[in-house]
PDB file of N, CA and C in Angstrom:
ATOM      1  N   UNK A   1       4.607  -9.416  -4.510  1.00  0.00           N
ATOM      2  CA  UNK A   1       4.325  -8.615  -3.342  1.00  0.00           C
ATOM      3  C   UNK A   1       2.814  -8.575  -3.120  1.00  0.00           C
ATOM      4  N   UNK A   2       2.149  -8.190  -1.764  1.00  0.00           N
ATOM      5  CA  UNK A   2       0.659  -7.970  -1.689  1.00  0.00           C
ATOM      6  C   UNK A   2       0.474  -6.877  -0.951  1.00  0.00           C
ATOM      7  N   UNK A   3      -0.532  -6.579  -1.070  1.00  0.00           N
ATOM      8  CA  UNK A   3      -0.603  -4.683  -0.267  1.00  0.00           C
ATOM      9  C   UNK A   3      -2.436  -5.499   0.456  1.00  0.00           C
ATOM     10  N   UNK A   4      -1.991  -4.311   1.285  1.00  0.00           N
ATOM     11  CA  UNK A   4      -3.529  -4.319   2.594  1.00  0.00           C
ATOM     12  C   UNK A   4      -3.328  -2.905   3.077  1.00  0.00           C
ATOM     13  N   UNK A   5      -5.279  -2.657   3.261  1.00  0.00           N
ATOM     14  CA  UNK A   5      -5.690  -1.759   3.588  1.00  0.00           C
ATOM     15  C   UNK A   5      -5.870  -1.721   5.022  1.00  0.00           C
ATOM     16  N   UNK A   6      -5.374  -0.869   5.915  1.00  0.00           N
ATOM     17  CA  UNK A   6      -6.215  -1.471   7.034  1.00  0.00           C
ATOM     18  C   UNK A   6      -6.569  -0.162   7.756  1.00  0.00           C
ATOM     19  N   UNK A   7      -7.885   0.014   7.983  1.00  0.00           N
ATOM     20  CA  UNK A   7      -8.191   0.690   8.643  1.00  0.00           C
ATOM     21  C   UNK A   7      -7.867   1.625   9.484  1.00  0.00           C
ATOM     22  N   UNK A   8      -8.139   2.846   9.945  1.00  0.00           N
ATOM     23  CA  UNK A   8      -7.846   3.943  11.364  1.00  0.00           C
ATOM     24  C   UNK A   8      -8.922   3.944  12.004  1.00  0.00           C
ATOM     25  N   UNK A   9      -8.580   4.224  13.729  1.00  0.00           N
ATOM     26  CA  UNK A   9      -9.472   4.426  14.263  1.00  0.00           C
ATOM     27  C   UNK A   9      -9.311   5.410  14.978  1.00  0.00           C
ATOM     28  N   UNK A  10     -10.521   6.576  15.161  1.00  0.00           N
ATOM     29  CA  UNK A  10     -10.716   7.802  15.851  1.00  0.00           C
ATOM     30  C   UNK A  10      -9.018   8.586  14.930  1.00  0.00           C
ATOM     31  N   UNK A  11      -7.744   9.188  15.836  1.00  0.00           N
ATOM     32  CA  UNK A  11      -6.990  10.057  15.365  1.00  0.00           C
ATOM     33  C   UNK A  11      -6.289   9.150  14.889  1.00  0.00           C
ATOM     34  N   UNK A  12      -6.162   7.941  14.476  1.00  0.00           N
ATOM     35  CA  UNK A  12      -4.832   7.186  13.543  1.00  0.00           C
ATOM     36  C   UNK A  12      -5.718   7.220  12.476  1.00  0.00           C
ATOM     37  N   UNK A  13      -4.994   7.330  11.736  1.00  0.00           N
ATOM     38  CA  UNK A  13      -5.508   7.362   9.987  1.00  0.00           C
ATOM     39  C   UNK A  13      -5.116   6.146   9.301  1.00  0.00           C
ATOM     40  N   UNK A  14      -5.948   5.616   8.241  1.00  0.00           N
ATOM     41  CA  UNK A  14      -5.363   4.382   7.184  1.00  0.00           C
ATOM     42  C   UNK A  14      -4.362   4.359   6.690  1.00  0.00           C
ATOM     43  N   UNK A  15      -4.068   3.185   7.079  1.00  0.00           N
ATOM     44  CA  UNK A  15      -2.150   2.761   6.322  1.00  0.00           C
ATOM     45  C   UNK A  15      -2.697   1.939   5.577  1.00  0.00           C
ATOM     46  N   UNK A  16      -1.614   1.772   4.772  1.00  0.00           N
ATOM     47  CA  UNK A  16      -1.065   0.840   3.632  1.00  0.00           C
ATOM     48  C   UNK A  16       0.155  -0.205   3.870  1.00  0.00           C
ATOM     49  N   UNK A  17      -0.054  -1.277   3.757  1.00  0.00           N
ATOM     50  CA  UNK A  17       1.104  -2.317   3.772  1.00  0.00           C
ATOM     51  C   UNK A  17       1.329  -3.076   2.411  1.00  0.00           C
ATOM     52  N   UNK A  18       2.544  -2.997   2.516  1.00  0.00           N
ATOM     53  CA  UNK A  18       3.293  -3.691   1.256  1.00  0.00           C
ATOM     54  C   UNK A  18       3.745  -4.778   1.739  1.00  0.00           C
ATOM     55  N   UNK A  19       3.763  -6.080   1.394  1.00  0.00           N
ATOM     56  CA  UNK A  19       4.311  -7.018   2.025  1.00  0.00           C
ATOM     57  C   UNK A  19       4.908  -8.333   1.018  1.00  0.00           C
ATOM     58  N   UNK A  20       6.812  -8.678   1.130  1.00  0.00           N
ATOM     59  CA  UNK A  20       6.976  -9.287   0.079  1.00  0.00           C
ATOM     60  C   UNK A  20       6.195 -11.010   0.339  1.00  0.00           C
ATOM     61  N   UNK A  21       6.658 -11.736  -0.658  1.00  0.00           N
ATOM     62  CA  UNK A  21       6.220 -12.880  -1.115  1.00  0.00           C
ATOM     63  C   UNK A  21       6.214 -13.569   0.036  1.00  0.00           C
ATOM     64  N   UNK A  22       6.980 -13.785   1.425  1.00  0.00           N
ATOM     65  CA  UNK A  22       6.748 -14.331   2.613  1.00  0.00           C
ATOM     66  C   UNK A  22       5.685 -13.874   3.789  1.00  0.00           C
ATOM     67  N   UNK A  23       5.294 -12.358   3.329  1.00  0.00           N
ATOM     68  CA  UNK A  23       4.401 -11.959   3.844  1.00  0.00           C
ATOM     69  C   UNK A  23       5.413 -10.862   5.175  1.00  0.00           C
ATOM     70  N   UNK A  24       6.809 -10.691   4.452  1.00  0.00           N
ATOM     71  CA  UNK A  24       7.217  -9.607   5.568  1.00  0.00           C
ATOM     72  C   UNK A  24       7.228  -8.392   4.883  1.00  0.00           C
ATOM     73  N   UNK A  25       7.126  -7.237   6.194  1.00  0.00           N
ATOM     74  CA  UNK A  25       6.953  -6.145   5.532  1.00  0.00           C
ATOM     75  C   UNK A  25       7.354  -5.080   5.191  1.00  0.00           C
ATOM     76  N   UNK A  26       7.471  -5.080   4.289  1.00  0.00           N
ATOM     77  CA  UNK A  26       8.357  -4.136   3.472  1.00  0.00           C
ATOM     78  C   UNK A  26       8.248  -2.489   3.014  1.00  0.00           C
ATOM     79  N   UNK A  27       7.258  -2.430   3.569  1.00  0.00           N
ATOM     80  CA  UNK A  27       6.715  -0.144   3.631  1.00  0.00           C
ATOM     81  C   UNK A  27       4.795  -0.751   4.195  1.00  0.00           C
ATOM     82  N   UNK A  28       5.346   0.897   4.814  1.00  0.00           N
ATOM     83  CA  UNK A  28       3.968   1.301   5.711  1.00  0.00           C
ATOM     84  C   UNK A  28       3.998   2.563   6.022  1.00  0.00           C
ATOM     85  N   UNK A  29       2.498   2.961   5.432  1.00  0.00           N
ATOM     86  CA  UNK A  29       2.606   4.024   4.815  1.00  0.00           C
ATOM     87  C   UNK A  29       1.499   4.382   4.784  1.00  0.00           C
ATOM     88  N   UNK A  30       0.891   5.810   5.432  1.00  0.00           N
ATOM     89  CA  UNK A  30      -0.381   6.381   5.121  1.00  0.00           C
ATOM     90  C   UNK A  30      -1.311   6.236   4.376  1.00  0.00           C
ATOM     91  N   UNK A  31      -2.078   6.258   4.013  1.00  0.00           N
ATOM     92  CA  UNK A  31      -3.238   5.468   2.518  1.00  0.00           C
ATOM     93  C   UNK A  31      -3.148   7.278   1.614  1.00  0.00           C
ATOM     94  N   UNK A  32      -3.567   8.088   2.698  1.00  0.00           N
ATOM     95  CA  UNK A  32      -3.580   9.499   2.039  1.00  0.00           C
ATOM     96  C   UNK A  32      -2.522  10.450   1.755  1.00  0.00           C
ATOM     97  N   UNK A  33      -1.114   9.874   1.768  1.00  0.00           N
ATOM     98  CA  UNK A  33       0.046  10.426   1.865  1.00  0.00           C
ATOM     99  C   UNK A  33       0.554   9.450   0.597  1.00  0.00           C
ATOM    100  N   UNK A  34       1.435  10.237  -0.557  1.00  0.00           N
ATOM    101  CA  UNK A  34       2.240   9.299  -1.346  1.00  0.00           C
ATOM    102  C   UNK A  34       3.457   8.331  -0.789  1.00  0.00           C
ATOM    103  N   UNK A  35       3.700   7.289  -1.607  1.00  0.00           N
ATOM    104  CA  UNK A  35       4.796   6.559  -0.772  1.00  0.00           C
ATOM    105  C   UNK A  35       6.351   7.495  -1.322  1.00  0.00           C
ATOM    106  N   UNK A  36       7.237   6.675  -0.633  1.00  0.00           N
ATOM    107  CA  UNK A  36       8.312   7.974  -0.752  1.00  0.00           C
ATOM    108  C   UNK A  36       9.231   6.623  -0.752  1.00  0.00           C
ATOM    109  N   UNK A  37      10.512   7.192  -1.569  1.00  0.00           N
ATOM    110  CA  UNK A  37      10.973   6.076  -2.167  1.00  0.00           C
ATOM    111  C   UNK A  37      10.758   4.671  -3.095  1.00  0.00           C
ATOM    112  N   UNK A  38       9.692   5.380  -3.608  1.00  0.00           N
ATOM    113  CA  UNK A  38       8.588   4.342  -4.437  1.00  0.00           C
ATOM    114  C   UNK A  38       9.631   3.480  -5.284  1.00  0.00           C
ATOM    115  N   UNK A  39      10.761   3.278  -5.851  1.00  0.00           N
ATOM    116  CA  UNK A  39      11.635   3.428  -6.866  1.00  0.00           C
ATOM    117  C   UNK A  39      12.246   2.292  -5.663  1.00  0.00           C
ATOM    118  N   UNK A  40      12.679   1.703  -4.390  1.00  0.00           N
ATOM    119  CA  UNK A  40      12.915   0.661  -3.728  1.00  0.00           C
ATOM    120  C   UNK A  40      12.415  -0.267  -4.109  1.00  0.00           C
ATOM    121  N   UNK A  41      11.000  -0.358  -4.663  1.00  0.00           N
ATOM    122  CA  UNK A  41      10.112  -1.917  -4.302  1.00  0.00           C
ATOM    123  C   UNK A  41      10.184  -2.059  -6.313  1.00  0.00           C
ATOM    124  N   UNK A  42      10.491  -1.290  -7.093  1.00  0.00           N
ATOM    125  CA  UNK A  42      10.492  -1.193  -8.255  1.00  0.00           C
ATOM    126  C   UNK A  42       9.414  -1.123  -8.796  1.00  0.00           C
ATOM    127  N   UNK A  43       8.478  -0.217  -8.288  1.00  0.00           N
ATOM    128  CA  UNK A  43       7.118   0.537  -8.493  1.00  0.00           C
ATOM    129  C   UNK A  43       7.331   2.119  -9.424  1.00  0.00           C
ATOM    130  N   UNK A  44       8.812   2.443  -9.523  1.00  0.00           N
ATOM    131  CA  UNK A  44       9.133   3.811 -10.048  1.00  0.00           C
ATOM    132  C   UNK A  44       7.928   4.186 -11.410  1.00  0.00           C
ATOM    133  N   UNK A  45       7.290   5.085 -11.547  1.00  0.00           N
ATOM    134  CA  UNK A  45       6.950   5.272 -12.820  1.00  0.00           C
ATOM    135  C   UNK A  45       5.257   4.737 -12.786  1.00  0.00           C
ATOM    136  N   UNK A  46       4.754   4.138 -11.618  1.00  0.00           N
ATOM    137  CA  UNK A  46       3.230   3.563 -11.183  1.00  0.00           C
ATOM    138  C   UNK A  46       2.886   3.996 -10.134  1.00  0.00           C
ATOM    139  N   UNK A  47       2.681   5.518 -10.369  1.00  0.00           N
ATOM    140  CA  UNK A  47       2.801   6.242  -8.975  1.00  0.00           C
ATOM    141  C   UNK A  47       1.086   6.513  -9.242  1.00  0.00           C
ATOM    142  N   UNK A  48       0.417   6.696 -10.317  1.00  0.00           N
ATOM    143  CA  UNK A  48      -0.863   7.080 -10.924  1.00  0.00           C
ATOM    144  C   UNK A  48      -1.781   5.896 -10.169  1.00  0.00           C
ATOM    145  N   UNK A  49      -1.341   4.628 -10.847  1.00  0.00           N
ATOM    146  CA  UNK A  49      -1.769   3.510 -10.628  1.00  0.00           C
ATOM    147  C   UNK A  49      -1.676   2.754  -9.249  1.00  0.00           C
ATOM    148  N   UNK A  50      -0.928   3.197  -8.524  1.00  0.00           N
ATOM    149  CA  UNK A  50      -0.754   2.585  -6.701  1.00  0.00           C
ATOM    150  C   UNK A  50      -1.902   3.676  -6.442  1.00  0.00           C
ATOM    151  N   UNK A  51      -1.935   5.204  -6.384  1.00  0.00           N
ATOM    152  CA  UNK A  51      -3.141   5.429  -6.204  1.00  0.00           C
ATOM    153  C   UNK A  51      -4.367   5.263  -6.351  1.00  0.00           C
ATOM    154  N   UNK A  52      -4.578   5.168  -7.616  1.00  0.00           N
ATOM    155  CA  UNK A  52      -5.677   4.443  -7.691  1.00  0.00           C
ATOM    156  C   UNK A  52      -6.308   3.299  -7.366  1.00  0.00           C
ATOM    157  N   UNK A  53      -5.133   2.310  -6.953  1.00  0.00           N
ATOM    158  CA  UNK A  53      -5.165   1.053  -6.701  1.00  0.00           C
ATOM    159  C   UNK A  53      -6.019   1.191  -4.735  1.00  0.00           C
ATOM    160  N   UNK A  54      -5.215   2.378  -4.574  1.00  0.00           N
ATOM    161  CA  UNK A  54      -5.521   2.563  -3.167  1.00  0.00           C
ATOM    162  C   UNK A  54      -6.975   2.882  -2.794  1.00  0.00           C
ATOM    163  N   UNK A  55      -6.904   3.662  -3.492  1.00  0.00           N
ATOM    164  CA  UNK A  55      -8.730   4.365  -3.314  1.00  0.00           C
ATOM    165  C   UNK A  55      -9.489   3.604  -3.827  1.00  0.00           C
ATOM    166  N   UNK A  56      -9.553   2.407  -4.333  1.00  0.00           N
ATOM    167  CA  UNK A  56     -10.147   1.479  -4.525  1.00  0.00           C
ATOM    168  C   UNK A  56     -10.233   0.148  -3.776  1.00  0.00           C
ATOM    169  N   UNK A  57      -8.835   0.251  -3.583  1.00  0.00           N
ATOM    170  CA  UNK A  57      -8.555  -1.455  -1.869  1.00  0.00           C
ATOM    171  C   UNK A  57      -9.625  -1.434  -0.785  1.00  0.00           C
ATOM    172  N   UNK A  58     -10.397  -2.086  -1.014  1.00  0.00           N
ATOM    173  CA  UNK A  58     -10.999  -2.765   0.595  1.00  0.00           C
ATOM    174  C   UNK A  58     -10.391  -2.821   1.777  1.00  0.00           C
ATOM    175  N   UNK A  59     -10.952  -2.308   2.370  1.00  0.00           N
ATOM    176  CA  UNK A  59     -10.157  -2.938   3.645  1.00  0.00           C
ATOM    177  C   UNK A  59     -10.142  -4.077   4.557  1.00  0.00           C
ATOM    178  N   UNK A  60      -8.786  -4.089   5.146  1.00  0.00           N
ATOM    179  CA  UNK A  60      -8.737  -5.369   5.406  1.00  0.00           C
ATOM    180  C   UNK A  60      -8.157  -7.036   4.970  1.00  0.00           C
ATOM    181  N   UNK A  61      -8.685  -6.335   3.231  1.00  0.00           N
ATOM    182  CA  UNK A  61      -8.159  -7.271   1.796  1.00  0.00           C
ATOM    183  C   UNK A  61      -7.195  -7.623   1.670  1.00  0.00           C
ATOM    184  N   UNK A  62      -6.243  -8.932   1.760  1.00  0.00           N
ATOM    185  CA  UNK A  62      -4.954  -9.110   1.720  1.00  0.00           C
ATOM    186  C   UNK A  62      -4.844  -9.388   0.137  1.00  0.00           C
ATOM    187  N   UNK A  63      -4.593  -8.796  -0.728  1.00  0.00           N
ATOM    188  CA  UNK A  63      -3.883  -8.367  -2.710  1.00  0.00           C
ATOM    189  C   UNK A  63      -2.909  -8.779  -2.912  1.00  0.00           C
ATOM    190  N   UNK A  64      -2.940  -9.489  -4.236  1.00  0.00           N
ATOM    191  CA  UNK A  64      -1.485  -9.716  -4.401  1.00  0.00           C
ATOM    192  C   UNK A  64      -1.254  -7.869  -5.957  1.00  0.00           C
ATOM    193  N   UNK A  65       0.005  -7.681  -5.124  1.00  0.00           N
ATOM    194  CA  UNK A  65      -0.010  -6.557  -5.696  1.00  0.00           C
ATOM    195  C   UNK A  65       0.793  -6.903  -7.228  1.00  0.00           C
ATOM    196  N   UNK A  66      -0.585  -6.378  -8.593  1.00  0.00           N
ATOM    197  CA  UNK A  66       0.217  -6.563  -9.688  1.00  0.00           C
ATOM    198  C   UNK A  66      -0.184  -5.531 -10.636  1.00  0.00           C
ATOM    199  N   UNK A  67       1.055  -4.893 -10.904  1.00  0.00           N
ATOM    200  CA  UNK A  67       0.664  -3.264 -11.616  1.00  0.00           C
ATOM    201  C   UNK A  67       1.245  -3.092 -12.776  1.00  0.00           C
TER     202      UNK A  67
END
């Protein structure tokens, strides 16, 4: 899977994209809001570590997500 940061502008706020191995996408999701249903993408239990992962992502950065 790969995750991207992408930017808000003025009242939209930063999302988060998850996107599988073809590049479709699979959750989108606030950057400052937890994901919900985390336990779908089989992330259960790296809830510490996607945050952190977040507040650290560049934006823009297309990641291959590995946790």
């Amino acid at each position: 899977m790969y995750i991207i940061k992408v930017k808000g502008k003025a009242k939209i706020p930063d999302y988060i994209q998850i996107r599988d191995e073809n590049f479709v996408l699979v959750a989108y999701f606030r950057a400052d809001r937890p994901m919900k249903n985390i336990e779908k993408f089989g992330l259960e239990g790296k809830e510490e570590e996607m945050e952190k992962l977040i507040k650290e992502l560049p934006f823009g950065k297309l990641q291959k997500l590995e946790l």
